[in-house]
N, C-alpha and C. Protein backbone atom coordinates (compact mmCIF):
# COMPACT_ATOMS: atom_id res chain seq x y z
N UNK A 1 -46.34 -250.45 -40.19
CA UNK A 1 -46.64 -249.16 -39.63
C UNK A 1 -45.66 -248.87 -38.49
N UNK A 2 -45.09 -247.55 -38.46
CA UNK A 2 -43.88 -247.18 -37.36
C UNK A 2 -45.34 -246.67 -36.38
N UNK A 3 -44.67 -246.79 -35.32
CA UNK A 3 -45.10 -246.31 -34.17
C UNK A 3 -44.00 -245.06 -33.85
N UNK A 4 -44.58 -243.64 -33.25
CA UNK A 4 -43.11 -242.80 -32.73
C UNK A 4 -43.91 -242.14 -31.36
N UNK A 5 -43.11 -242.58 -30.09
CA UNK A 5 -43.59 -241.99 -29.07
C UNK A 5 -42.67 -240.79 -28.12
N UNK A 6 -43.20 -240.23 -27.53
CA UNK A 6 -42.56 -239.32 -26.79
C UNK A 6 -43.50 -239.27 -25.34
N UNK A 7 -42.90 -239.15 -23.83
CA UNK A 7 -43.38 -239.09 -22.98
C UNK A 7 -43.20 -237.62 -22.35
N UNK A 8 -44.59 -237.03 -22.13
CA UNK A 8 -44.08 -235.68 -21.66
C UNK A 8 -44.43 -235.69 -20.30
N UNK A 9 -43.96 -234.71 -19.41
CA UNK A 9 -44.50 -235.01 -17.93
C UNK A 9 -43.84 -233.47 -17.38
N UNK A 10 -44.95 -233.61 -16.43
CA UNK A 10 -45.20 -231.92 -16.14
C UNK A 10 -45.60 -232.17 -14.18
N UNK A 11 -44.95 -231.31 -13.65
CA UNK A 11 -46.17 -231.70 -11.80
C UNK A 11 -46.32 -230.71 -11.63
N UNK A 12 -47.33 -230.20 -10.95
CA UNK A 12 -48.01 -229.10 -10.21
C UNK A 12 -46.83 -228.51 -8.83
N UNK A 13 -46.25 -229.06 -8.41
CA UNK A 13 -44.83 -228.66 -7.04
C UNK A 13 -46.09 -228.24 -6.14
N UNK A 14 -45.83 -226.90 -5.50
CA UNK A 14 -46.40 -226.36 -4.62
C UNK A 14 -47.62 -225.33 -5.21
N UNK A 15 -47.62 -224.94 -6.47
CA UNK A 15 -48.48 -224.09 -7.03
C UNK A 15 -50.11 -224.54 -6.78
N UNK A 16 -50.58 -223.32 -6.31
CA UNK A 16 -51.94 -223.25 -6.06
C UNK A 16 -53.15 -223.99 -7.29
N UNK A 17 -52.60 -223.64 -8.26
CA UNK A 17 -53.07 -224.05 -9.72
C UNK A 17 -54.32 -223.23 -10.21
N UNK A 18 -55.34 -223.75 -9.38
CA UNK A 18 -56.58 -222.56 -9.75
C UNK A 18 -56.54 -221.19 -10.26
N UNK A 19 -55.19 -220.77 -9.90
CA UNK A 19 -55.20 -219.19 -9.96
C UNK A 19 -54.58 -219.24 -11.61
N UNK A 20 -54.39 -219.85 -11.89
CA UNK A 20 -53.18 -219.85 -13.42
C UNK A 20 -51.76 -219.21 -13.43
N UNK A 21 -51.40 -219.77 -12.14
CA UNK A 21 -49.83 -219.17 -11.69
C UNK A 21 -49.27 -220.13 -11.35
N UNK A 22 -48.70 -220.88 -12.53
CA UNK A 22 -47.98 -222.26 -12.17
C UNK A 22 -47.51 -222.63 -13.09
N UNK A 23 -46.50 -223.28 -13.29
CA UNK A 23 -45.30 -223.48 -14.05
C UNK A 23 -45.59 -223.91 -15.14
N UNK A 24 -45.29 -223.54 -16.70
CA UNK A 24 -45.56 -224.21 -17.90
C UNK A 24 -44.19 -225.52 -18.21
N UNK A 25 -43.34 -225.39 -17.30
CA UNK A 25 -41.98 -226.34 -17.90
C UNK A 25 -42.36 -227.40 -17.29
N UNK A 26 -42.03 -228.06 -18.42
CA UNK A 26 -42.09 -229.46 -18.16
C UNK A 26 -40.69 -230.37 -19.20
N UNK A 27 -40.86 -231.62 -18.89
CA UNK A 27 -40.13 -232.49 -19.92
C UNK A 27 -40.26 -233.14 -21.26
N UNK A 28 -40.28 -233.67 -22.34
CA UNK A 28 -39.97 -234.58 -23.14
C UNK A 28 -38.88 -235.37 -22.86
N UNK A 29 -39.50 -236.68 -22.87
CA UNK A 29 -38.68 -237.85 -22.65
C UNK A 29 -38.75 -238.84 -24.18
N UNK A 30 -37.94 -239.20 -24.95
CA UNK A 30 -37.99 -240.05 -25.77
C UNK A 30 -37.10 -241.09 -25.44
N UNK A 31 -37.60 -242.27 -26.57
CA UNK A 31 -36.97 -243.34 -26.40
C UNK A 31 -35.37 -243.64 -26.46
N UNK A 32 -35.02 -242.97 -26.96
CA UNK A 32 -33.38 -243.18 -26.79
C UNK A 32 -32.69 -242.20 -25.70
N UNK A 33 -33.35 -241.86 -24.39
CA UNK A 33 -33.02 -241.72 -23.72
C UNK A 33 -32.86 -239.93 -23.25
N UNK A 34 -32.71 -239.23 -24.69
CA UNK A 34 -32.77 -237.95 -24.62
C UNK A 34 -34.07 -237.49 -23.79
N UNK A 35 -33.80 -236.47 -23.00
CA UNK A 35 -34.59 -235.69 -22.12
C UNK A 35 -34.13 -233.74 -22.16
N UNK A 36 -35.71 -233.45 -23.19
CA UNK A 36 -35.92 -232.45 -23.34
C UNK A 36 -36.83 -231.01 -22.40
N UNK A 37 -35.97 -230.41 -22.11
CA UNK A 37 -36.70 -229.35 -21.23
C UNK A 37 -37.74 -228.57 -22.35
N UNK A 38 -39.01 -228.31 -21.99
CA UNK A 38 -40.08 -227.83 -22.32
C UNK A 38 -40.36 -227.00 -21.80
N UNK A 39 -41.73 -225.96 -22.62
CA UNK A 39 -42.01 -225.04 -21.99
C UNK A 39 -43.13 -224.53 -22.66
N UNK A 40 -43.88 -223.80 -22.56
CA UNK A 40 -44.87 -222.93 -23.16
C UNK A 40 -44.04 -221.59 -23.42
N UNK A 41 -44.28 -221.23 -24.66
CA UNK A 41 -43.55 -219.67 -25.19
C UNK A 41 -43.68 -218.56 -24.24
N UNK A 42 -42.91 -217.90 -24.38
CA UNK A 42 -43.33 -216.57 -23.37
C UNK A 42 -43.69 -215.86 -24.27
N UNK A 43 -44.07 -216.04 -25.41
CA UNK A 43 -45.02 -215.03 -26.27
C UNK A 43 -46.52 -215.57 -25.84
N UNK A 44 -46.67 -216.48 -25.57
CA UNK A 44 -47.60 -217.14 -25.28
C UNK A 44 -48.34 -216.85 -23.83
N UNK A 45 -47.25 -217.49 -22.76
CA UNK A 45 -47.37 -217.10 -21.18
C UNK A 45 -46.24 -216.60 -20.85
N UNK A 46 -46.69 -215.69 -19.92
CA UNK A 46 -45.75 -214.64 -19.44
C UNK A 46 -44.82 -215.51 -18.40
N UNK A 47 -43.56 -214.82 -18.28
CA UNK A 47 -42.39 -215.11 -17.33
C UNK A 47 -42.90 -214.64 -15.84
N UNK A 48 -42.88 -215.70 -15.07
CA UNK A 48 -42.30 -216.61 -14.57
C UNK A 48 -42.50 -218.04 -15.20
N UNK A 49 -43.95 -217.85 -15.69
CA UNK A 49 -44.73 -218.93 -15.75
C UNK A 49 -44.28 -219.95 -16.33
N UNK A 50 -43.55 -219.26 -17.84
CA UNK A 50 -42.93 -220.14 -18.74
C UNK A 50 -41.53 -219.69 -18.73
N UNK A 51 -41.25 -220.83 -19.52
CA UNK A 51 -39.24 -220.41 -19.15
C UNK A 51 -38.36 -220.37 -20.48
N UNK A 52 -38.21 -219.42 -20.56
CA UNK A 52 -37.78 -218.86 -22.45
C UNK A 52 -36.39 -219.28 -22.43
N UNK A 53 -35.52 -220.41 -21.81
CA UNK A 53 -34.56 -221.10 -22.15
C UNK A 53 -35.19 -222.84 -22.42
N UNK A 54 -36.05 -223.02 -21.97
CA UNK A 54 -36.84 -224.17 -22.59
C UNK A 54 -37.31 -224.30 -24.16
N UNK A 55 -37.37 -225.42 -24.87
CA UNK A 55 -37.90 -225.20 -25.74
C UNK A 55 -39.23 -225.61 -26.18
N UNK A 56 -39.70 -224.34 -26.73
CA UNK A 56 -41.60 -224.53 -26.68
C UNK A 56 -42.20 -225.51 -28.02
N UNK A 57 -43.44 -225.83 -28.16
CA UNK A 57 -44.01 -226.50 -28.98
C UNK A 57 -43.64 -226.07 -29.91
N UNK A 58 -43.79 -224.11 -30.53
CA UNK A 58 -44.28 -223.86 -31.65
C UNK A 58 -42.74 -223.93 -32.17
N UNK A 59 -41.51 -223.61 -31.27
CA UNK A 59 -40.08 -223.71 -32.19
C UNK A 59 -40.12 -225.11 -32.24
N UNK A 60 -40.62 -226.31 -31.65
CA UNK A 60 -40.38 -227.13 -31.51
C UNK A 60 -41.01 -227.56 -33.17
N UNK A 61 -42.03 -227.59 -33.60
CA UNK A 61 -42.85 -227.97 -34.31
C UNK A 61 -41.79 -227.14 -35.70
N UNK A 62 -41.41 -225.89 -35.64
CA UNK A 62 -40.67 -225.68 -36.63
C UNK A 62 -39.23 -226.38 -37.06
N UNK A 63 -38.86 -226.61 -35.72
CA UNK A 63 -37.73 -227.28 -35.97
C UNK A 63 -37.87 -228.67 -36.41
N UNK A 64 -38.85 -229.26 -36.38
CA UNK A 64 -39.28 -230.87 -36.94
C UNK A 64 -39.54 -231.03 -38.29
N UNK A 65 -40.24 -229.33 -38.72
CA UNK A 65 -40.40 -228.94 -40.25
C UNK A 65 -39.15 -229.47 -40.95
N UNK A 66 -38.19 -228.57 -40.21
CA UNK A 66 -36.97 -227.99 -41.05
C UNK A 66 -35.55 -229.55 -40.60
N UNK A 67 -36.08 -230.18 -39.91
CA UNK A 67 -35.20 -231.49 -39.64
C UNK A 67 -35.86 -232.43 -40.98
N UNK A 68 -37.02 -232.62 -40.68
CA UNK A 68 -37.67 -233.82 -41.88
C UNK A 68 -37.09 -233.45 -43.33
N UNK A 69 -37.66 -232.00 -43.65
CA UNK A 69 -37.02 -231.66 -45.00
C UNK A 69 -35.51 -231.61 -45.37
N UNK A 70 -34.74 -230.93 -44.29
CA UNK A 70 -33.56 -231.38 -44.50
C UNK A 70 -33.26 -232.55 -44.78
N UNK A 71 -33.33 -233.88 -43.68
CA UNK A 71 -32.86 -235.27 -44.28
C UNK A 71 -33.68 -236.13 -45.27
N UNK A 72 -34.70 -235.44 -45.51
CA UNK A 72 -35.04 -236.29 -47.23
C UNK A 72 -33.94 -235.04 -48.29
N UNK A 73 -34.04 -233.77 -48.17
CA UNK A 73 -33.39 -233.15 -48.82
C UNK A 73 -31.73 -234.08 -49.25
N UNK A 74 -31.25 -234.07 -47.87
CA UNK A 74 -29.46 -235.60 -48.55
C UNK A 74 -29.77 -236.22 -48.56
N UNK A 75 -30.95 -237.09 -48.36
CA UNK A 75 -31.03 -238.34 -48.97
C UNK A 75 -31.24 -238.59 -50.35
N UNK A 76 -32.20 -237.06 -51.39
CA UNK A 76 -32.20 -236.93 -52.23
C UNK A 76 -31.18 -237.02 -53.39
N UNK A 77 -30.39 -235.74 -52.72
CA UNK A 77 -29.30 -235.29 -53.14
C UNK A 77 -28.04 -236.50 -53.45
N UNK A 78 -28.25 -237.84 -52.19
CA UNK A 78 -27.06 -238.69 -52.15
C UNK A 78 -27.51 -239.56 -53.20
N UNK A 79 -28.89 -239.88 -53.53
CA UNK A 79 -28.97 -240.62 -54.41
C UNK A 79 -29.24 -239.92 -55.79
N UNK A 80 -29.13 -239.27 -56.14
CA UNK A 80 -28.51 -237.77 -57.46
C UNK A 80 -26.90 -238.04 -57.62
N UNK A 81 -25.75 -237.87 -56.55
CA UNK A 81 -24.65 -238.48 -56.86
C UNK A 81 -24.07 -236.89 -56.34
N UNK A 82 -25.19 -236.04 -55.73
CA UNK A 82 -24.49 -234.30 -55.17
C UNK A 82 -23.95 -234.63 -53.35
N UNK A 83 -22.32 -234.10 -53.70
CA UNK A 83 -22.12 -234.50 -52.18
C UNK A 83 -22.46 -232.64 -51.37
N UNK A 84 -23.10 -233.30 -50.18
CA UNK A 84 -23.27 -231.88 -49.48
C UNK A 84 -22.71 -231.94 -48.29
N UNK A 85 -22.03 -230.33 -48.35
CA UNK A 85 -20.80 -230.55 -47.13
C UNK A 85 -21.72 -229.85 -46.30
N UNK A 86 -22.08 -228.74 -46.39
CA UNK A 86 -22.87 -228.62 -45.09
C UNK A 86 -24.69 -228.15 -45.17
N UNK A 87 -25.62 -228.22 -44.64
CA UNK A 87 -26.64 -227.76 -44.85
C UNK A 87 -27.22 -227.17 -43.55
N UNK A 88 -27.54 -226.15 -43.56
CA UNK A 88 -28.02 -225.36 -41.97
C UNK A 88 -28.84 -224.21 -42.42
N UNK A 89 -30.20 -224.80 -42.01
CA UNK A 89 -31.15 -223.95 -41.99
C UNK A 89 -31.69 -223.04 -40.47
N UNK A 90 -32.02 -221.54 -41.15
CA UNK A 90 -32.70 -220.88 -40.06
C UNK A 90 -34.17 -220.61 -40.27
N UNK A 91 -34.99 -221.12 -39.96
CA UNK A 91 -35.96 -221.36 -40.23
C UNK A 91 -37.17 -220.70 -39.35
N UNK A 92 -37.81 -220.24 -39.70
CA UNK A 92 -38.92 -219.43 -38.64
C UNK A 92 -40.44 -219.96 -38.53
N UNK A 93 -40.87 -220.07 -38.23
CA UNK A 93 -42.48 -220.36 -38.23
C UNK A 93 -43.26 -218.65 -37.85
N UNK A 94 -44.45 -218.34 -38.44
CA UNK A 94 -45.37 -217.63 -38.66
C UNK A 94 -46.85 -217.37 -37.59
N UNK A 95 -47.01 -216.98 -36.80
CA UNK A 95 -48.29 -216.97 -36.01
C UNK A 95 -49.42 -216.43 -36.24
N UNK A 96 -50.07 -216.61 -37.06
CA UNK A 96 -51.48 -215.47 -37.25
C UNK A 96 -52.61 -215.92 -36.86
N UNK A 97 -53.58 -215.48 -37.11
CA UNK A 97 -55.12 -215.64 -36.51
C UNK A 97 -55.79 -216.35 -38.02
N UNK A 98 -56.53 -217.47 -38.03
CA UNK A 98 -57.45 -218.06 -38.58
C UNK A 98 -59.03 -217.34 -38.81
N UNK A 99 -59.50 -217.43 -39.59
CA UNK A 99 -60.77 -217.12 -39.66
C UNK A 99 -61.98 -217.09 -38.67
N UNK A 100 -61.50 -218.13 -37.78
CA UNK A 100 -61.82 -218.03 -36.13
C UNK A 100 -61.16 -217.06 -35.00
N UNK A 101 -60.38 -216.65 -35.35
CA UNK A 101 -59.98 -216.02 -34.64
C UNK A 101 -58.45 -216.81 -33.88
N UNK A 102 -58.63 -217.72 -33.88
CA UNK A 102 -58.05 -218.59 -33.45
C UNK A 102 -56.20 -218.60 -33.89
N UNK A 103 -55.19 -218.22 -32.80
CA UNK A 103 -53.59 -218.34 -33.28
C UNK A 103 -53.43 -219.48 -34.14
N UNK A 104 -52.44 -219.96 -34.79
CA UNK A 104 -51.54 -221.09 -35.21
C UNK A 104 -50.59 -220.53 -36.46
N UNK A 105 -49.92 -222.26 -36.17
CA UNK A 105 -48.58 -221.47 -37.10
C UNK A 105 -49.19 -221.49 -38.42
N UNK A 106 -49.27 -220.14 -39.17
CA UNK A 106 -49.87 -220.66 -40.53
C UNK A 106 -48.90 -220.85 -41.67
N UNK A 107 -47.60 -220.61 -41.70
CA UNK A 107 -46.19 -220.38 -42.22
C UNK A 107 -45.25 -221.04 -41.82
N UNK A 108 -44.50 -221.63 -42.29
CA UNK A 108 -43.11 -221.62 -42.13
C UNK A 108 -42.13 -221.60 -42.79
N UNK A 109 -41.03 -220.65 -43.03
CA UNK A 109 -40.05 -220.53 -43.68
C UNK A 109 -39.19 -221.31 -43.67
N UNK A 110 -38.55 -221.75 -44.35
CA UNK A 110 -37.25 -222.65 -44.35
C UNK A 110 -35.88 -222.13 -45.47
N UNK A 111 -34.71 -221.57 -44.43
CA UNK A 111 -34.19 -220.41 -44.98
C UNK A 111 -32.74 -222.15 -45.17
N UNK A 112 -32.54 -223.23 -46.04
CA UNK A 112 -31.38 -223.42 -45.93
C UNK A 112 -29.92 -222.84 -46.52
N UNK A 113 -28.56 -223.33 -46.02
CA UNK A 113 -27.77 -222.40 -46.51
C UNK A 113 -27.42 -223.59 -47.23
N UNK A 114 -26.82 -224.50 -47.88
CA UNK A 114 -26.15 -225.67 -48.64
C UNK A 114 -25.25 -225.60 -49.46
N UNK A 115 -23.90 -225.95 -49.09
CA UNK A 115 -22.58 -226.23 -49.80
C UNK A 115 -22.31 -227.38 -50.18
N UNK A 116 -22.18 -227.59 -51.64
CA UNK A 116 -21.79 -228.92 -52.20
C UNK A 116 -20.61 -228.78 -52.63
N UNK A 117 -20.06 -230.03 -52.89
CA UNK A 117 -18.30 -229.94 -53.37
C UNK A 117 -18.72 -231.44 -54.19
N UNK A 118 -17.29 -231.93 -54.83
CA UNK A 118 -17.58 -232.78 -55.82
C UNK A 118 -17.46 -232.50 -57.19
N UNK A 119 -17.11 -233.70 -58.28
CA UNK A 119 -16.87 -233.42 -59.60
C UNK A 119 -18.55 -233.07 -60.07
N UNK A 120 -19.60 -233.78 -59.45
CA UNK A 120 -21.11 -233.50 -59.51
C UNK A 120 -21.72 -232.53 -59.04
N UNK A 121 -21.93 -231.01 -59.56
CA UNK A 121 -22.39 -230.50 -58.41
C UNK A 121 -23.90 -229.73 -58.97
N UNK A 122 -24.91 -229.59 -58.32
CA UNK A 122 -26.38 -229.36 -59.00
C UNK A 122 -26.29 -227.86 -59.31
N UNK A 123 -26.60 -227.90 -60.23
CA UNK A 123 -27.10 -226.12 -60.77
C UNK A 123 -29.15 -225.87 -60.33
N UNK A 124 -28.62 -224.55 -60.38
CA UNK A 124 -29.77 -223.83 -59.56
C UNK A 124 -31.41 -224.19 -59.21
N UNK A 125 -31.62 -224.79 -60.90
CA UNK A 125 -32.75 -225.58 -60.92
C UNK A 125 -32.83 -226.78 -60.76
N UNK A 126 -31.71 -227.84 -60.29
CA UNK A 126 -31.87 -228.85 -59.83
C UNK A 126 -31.92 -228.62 -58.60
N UNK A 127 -31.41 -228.05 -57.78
CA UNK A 127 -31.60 -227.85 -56.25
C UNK A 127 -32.47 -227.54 -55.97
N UNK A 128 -33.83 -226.68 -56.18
CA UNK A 128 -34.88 -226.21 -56.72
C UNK A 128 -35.84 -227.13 -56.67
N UNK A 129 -35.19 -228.35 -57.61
CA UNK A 129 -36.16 -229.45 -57.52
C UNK A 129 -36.16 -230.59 -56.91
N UNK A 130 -34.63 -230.10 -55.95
CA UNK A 130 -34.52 -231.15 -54.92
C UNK A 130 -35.30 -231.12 -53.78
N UNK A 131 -35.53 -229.23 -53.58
CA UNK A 131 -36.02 -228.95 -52.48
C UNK A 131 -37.63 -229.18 -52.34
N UNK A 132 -38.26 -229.40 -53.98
CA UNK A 132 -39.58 -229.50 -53.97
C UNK A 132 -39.99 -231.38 -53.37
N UNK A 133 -38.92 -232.31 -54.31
CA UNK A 133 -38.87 -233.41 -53.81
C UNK A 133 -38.88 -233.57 -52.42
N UNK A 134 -38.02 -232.77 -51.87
CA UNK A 134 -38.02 -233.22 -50.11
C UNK A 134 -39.14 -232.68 -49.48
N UNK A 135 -40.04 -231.59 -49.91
CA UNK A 135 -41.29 -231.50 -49.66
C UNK A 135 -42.21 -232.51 -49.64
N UNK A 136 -41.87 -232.90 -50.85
CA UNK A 136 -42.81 -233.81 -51.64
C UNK A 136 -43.24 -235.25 -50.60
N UNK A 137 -41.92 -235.17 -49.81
CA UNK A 137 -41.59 -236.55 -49.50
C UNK A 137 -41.48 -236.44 -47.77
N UNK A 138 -41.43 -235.30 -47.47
CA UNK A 138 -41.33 -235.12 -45.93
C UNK A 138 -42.95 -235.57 -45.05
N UNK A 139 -42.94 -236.68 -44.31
CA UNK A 139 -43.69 -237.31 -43.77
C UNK A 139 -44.34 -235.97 -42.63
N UNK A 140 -43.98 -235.07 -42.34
CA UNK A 140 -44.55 -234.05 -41.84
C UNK A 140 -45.15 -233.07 -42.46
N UNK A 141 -44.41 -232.98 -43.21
CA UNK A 141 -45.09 -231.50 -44.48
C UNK A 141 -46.01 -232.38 -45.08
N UNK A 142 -46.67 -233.80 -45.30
CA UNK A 142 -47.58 -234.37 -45.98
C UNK A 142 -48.68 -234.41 -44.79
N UNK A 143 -48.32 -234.44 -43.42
CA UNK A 143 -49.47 -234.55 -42.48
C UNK A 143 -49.68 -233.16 -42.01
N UNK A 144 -49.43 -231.76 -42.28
CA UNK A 144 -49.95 -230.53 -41.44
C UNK A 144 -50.51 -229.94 -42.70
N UNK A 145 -51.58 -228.52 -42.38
CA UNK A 145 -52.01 -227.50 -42.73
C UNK A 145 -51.66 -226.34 -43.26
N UNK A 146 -49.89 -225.94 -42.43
CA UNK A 146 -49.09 -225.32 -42.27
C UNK A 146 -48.31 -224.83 -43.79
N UNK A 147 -48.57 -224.06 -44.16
CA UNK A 147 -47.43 -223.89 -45.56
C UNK A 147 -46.07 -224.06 -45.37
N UNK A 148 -45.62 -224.59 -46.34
CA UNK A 148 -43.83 -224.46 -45.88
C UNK A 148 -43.16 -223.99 -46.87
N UNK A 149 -42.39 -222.90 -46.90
CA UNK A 149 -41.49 -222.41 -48.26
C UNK A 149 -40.66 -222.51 -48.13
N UNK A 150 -39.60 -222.82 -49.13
CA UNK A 150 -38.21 -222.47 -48.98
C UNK A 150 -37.53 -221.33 -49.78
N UNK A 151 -36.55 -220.35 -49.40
CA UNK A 151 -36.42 -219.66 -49.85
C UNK A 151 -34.76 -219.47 -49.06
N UNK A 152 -33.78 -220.11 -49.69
CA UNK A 152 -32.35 -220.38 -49.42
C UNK A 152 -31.66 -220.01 -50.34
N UNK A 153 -30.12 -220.60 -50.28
CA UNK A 153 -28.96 -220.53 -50.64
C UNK A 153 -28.09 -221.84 -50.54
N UNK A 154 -27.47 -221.53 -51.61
CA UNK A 154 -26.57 -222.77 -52.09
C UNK A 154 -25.05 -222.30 -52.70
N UNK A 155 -23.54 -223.00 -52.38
CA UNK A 155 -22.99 -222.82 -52.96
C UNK A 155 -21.93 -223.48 -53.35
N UNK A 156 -21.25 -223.59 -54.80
CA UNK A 156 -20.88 -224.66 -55.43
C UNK A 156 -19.65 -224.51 -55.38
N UNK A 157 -18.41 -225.72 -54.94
CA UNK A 157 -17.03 -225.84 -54.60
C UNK A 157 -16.78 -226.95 -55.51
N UNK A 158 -16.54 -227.14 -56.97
CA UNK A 158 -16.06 -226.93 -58.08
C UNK A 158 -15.28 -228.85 -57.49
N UNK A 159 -14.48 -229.45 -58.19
CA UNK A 159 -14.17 -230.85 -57.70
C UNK A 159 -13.51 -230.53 -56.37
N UNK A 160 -13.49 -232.15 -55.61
CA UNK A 160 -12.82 -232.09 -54.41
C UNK A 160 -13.46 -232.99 -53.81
């Protein structure tokens, strides 16, 4: 069993706190040393409070979507024998209200763009079913609620 940790840490400074006028930024600290500025959305809490050059949970949480699927996506692909020169997704996540009433992401899009080169290169419905595999297989998209689609682009550079 992997263990994966992250340390987040947040201080109160001088803010009164009671009033709900006090800073949403905080850090992510992981183990290899990277240190991530955080924040609560300013769709969420208003500016000052939160700081819309930080990055918040909910892009955060999309961007973990669209990282996991991507690297099972070449790992797929490398063991298929398809070389991919570049893959870059823009990817959005979705906010709506639950039957409770309640926000969350209920969507997320996953828009990749993917250029392969090579004497091997996948036609439309193999990519298709690469992208369902990396679903299939993404250790995140198997633990959330969240729908995830893909709905991209691919394009083929003939040997090389």
């Amino acid at each position: 069993m992997a263990v994966h940790a992250a340390t987040i840490e947040w201080a109160r400074n001088d803010s009164k706190f009671t009033d709900n006028r006090y800073s949403r930024a905080h850090t992510w600290r992981f183990d290899g040393g990277l240190v991530v500025p955080a924040s609560s959305s300013p769709h969420v809490v208003r500016v000052p409070f939160s700081n819309p050059a930080n990055v918040d949970p909910e892009e955060a949480f999309v961007a973990a979507l669209s990282s996991c699927h991507m690297l099972w996506f070449l790992n797929l692909a490398a063991v298929k024998g398809y070389v991919v020169d570049t893959y870059t997704d823009h990817a959005e996540g979705f906010m709506e209200k639950n039957a409770s009433g309640k926000e969350w992401v209920s969507r997320v899009l996953l828009r990749p763009h993917i250029a392969f080169s090579g004497a091997k290169v996948p036609n439309d419905t193999e990519v298709v079913g690469l992208h369902h595999e990396a679903h299939a297989e993404c250790f995140l998209a198997n633990s959330v609620k969240t729908s995830i689609e893909t709905a991209g682009s691919w394009q083929f550079r003939g040997s090389g």
